[in-house]
C-alpha atoms as a PDB file:
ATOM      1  CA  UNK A   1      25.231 -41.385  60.108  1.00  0.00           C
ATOM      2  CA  UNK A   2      27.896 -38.344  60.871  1.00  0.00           C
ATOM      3  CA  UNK A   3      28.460 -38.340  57.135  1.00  0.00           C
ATOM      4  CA  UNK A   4      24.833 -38.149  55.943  1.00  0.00           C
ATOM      5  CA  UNK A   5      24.371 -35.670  58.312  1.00  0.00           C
ATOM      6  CA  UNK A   6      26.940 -33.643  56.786  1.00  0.00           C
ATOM      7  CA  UNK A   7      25.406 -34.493  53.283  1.00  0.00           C
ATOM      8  CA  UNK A   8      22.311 -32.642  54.498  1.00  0.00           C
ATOM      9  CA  UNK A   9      24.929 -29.583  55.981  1.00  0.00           C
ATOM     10  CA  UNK A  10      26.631 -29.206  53.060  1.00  0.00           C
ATOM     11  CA  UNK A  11      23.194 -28.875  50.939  1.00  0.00           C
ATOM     12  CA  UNK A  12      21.755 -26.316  53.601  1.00  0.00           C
ATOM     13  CA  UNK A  13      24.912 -24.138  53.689  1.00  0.00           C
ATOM     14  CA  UNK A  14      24.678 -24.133  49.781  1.00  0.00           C
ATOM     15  CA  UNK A  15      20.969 -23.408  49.915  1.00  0.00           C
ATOM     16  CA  UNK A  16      21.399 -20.420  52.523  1.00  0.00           C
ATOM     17  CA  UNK A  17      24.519 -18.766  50.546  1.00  0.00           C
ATOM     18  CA  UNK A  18      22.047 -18.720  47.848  1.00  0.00           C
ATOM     19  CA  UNK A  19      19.487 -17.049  48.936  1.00  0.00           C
ATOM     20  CA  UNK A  20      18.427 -13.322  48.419  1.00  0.00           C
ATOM     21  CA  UNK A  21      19.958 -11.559  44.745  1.00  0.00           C
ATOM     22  CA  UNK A  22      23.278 -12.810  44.302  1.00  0.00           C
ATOM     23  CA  UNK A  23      24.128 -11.028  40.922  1.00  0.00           C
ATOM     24  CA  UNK A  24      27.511 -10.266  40.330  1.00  0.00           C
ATOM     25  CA  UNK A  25      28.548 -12.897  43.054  1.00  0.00           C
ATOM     26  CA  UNK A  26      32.223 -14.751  41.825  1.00  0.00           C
ATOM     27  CA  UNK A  27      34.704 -16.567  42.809  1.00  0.00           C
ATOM     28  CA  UNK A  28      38.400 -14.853  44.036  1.00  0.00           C
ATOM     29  CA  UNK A  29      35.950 -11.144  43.737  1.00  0.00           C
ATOM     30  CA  UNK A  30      38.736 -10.060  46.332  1.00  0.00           C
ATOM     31  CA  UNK A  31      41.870 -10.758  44.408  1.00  0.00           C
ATOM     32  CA  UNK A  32      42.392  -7.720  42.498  1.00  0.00           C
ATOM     33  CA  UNK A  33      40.739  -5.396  45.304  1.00  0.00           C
ATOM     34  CA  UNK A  34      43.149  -6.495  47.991  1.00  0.00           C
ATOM     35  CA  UNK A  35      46.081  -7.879  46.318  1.00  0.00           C
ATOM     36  CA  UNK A  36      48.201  -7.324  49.309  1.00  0.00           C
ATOM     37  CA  UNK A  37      46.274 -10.603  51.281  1.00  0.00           C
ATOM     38  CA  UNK A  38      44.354 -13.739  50.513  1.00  0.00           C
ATOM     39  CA  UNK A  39      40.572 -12.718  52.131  1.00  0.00           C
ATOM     40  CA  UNK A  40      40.013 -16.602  51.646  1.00  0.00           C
ATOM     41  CA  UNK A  41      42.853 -17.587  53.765  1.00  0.00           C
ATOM     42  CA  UNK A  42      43.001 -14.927  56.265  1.00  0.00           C
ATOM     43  CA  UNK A  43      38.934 -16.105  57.051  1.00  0.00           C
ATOM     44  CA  UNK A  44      39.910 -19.628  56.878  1.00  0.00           C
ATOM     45  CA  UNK A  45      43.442 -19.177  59.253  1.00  0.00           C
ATOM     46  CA  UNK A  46      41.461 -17.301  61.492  1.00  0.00           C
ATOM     47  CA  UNK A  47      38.177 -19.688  61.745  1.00  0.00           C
ATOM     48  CA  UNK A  48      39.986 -22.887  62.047  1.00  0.00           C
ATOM     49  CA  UNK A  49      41.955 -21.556  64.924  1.00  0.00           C
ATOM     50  CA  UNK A  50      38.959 -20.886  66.550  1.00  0.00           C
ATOM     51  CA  UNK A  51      37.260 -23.737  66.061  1.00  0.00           C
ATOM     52  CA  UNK A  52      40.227 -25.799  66.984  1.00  0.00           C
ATOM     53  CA  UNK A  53      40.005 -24.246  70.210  1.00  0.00           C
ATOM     54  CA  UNK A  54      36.467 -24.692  70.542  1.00  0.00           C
ATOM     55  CA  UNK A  55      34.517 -27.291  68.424  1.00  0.00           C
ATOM     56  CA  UNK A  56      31.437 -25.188  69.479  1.00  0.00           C
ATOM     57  CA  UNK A  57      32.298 -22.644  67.445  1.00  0.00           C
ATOM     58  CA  UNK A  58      31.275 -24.575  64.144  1.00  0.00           C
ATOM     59  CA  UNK A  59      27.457 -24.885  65.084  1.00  0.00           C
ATOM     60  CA  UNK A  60      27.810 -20.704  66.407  1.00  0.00           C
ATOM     61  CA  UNK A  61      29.221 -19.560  63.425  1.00  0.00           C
ATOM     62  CA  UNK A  62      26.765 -21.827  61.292  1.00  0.00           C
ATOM     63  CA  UNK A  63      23.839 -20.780  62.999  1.00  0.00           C
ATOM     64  CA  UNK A  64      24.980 -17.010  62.648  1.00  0.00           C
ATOM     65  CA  UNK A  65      24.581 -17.166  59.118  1.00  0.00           C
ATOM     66  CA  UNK A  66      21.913 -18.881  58.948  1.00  0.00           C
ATOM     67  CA  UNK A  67      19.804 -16.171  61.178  1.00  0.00           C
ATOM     68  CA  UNK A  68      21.551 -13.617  58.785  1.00  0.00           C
ATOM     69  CA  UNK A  69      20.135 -14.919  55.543  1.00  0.00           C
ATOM     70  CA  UNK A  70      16.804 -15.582  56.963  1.00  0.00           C
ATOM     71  CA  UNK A  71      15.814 -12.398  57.325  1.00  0.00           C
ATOM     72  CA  UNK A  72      17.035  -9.994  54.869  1.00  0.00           C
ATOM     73  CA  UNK A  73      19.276 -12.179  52.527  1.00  0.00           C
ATOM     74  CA  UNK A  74      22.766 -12.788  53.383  1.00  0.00           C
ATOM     75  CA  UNK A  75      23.757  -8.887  53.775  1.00  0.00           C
ATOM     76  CA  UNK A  76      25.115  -9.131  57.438  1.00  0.00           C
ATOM     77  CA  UNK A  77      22.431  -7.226  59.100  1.00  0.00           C
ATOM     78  CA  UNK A  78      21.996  -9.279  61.932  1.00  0.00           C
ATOM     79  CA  UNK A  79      25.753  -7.825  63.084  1.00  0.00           C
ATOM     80  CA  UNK A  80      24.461  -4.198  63.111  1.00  0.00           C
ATOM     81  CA  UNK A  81      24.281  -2.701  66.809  1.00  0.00           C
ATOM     82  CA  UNK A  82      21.245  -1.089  67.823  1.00  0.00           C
ATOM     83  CA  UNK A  83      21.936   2.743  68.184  1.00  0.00           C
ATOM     84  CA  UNK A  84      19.772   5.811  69.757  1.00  0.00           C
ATOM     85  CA  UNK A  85      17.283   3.192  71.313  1.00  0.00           C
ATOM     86  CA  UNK A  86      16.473   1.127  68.172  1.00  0.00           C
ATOM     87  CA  UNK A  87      16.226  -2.833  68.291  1.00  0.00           C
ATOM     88  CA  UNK A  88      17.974  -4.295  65.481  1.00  0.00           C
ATOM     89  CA  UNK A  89      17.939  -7.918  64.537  1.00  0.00           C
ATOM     90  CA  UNK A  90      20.202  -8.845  67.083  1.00  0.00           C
ATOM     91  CA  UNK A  91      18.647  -7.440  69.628  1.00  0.00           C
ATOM     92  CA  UNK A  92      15.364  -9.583  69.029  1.00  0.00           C
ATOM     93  CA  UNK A  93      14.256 -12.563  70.786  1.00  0.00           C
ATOM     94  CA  UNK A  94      15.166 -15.773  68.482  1.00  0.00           C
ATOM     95  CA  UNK A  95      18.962 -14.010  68.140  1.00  0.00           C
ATOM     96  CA  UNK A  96      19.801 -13.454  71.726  1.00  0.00           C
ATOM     97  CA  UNK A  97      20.945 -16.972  72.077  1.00  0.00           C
ATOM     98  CA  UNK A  98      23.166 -16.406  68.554  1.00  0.00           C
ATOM     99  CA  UNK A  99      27.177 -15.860  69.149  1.00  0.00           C
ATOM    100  CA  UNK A 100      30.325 -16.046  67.059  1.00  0.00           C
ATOM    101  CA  UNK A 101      29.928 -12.201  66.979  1.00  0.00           C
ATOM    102  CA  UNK A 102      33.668 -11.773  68.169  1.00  0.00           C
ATOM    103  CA  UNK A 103      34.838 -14.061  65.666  1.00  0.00           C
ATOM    104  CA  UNK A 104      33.371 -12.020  62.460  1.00  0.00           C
ATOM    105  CA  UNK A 105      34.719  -8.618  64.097  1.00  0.00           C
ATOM    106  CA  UNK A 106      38.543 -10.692  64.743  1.00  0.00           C
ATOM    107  CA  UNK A 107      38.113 -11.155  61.086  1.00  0.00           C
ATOM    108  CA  UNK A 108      36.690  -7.637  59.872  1.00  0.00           C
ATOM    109  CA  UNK A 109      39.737  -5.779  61.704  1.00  0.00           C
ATOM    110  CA  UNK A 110      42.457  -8.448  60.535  1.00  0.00           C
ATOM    111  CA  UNK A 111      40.921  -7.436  57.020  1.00  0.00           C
ATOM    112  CA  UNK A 112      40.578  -3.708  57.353  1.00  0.00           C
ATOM    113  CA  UNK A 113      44.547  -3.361  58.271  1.00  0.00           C
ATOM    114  CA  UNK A 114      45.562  -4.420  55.032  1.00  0.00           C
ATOM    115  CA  UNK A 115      41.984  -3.734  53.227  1.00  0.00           C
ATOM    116  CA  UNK A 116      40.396  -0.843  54.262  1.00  0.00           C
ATOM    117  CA  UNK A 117      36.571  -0.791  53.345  1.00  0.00           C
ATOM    118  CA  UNK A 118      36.960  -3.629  50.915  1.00  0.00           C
ATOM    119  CA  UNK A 119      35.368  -6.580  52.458  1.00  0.00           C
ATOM    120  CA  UNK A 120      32.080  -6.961  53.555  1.00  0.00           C
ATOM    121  CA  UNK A 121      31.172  -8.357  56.438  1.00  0.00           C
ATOM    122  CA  UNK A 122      28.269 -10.252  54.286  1.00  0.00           C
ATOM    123  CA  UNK A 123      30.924 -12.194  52.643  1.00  0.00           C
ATOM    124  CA  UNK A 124      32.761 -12.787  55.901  1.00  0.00           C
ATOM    125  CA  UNK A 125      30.007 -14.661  57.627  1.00  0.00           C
ATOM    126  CA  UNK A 126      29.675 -16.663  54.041  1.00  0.00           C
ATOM    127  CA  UNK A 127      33.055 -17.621  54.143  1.00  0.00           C
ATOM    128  CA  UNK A 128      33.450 -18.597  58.197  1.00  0.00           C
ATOM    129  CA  UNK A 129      30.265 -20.516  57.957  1.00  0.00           C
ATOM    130  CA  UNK A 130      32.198 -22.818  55.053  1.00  0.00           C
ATOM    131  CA  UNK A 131      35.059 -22.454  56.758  1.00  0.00           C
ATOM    132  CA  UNK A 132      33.845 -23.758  59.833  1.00  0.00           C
ATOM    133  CA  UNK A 133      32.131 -26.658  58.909  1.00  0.00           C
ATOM    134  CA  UNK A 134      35.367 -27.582  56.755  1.00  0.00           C
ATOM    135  CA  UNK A 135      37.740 -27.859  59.614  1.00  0.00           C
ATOM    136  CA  UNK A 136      37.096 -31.204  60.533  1.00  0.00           C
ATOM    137  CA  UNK A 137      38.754 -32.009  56.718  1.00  0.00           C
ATOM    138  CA  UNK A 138      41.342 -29.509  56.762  1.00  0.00           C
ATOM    139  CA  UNK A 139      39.707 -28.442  52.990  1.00  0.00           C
ATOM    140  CA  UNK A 140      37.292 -26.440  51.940  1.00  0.00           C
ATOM    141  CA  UNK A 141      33.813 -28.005  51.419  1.00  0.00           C
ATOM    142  CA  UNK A 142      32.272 -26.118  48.570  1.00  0.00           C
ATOM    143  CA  UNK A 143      33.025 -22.595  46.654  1.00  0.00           C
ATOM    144  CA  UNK A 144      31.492 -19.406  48.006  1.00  0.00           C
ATOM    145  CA  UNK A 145      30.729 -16.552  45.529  1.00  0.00           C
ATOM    146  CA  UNK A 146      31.739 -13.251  46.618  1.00  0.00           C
ATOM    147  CA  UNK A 147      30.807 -10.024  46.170  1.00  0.00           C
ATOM    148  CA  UNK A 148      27.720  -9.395  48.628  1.00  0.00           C
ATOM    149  CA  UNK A 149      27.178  -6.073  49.986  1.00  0.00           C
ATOM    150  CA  UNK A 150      26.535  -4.920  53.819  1.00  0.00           C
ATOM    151  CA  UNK A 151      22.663  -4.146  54.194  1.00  0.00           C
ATOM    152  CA  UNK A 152      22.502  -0.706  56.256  1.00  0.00           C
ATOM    153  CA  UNK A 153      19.195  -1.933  57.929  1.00  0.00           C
ATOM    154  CA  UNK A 154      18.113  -4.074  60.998  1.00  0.00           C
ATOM    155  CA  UNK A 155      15.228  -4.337  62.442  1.00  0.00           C
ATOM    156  CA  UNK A 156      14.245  -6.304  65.021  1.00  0.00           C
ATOM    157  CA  UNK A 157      10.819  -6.185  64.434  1.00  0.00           C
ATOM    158  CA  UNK A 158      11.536  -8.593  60.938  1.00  0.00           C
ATOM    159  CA  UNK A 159      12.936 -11.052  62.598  1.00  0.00           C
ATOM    160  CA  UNK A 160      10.350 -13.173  64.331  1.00  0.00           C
ATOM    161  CA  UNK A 161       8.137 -13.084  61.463  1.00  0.00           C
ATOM    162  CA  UNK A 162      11.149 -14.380  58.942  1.00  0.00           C
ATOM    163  CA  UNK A 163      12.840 -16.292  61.059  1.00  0.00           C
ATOM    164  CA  UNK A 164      11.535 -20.056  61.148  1.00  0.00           C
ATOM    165  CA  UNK A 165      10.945 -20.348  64.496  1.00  0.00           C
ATOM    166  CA  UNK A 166      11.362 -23.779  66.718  1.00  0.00           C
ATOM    167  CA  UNK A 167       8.330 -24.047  67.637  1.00  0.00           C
ATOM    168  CA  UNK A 168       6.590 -23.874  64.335  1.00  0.00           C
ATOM    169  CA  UNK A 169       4.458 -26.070  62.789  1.00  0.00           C
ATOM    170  CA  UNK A 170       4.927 -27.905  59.265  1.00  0.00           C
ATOM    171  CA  UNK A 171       2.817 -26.027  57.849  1.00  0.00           C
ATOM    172  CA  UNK A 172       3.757 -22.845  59.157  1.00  0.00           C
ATOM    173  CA  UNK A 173       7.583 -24.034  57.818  1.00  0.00           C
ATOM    174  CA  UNK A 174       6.374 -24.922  54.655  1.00  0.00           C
ATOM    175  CA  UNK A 175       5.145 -21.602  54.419  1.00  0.00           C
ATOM    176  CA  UNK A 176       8.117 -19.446  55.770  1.00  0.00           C
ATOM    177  CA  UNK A 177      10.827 -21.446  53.455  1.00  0.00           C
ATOM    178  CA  UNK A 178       8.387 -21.209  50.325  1.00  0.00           C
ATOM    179  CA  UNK A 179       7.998 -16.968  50.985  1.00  0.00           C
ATOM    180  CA  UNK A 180      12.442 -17.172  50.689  1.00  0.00           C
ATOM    181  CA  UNK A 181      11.774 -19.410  46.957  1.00  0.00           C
ATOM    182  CA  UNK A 182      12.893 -23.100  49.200  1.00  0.00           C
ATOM    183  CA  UNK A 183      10.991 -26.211  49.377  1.00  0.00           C
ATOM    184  CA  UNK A 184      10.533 -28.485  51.297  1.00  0.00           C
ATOM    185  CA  UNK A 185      14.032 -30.685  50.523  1.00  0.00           C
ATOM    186  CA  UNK A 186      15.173 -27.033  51.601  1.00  0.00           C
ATOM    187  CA  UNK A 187      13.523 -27.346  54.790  1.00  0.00           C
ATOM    188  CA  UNK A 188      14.983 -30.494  55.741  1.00  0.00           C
ATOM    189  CA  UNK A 189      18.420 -29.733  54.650  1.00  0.00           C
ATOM    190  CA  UNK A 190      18.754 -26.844  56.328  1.00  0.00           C
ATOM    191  CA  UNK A 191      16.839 -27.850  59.751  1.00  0.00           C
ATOM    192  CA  UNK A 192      18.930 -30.679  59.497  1.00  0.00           C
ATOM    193  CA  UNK A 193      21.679 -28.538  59.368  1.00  0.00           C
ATOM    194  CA  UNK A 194      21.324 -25.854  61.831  1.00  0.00           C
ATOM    195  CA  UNK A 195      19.856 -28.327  64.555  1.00  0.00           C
ATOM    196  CA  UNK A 196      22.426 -30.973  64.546  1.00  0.00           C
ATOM    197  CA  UNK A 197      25.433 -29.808  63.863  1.00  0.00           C
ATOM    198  CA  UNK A 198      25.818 -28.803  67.778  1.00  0.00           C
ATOM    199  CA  UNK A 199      25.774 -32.517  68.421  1.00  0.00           C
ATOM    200  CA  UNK A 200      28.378 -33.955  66.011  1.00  0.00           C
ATOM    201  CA  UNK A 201      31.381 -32.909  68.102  1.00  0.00           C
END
């Protein structure tokens, strides 16, 4: 059961990284840019210290992406703080619950004292998601393409009506995944993913 669970996590995490315009996405898109430190490592050393210190942190980092992508692709919008009394998509209702936050911004300054203005946080919450689901095997589950950049808006006002929300309806689902290009082997991969993960530790 744990493993076919994972089966469907793997897919979803696949499916989410996907999602949005990934051109010019590659592997290692960090290795000439900062050749003075692995970005791959330092995200994984990082994430699977965390997560070894709290198995919750999988499922938090996880869903974090996953509420990233939903809304405006996987461009790390959702980590934006409101400013001069604007909502932003963390501020909205479905993301007040989200957390891993400190996590992503351990990562972002680890990578900024040897990277300045290199990585984006984007690619950050890509590679912690994998990286957190992969602790339990000590290797890295699938490859994630790099090379996303940081969208400069958030609104909060996008959220609710991207954001597939518990309480919906099939139909409604249906819907929401086929308006981001997923079907419906999409939908149960990724609520699959996102909903039991939580539980398998």
């Amino acid at each position: 059961m744990r493993r076919s669970i994972f089966g469907f996590l793997f897919v979803s995490i696949l499916v989410v990284g996907c999602m949005g315009d990934n051109g010019g996405l590659k592997m290692k898109y960090y290795k000439k840019r900062c050749s003075s430190v692995s970005v791959e490592t330092t995200v994984r050393d990082i994430v699977w210290r965390k997560v070894s210190a709290n198995p919750a942190m999988a499922a938090k980092l996880l869903r974090l992406h996953y509420h990233d992508c939903f809304v405006r692709g996987c461009d790390g919008s959702i980590l934006l703080d409101p400013v001069q009394n604007s909502t932003t998509e963390k501020t909205a209702g479905p993301n007040r619950s989200v957390s891993g936050y400190d996590v992503i911004d351990e990562i972002k300054t680890t990578l900024e004292s040897d990277c300045p203005g290199i990585v984006s946080c984007a690619d950050i919450l890509a590679l912690a998601a994998r990286d957190a689901v992969s602790f339990q095997f000590q290797k890295q589950m699938w490859p994630v393409f790099t090379g996303r950049k940081d969208g400069p808006v958030s609104l909060a006002s996008e959220v609710g009506v991207n954001l597939p929300s518990a309480g919906a309806n099939f139909t409604t689902l249906v819907t929401q995944f086929g308006n981001k290009g997923l079907d419906i082997h999409d939908l149960v991969a990724l609520s699959g993913g996102v909903n039991l993960l939580p539980y398998l530790w």
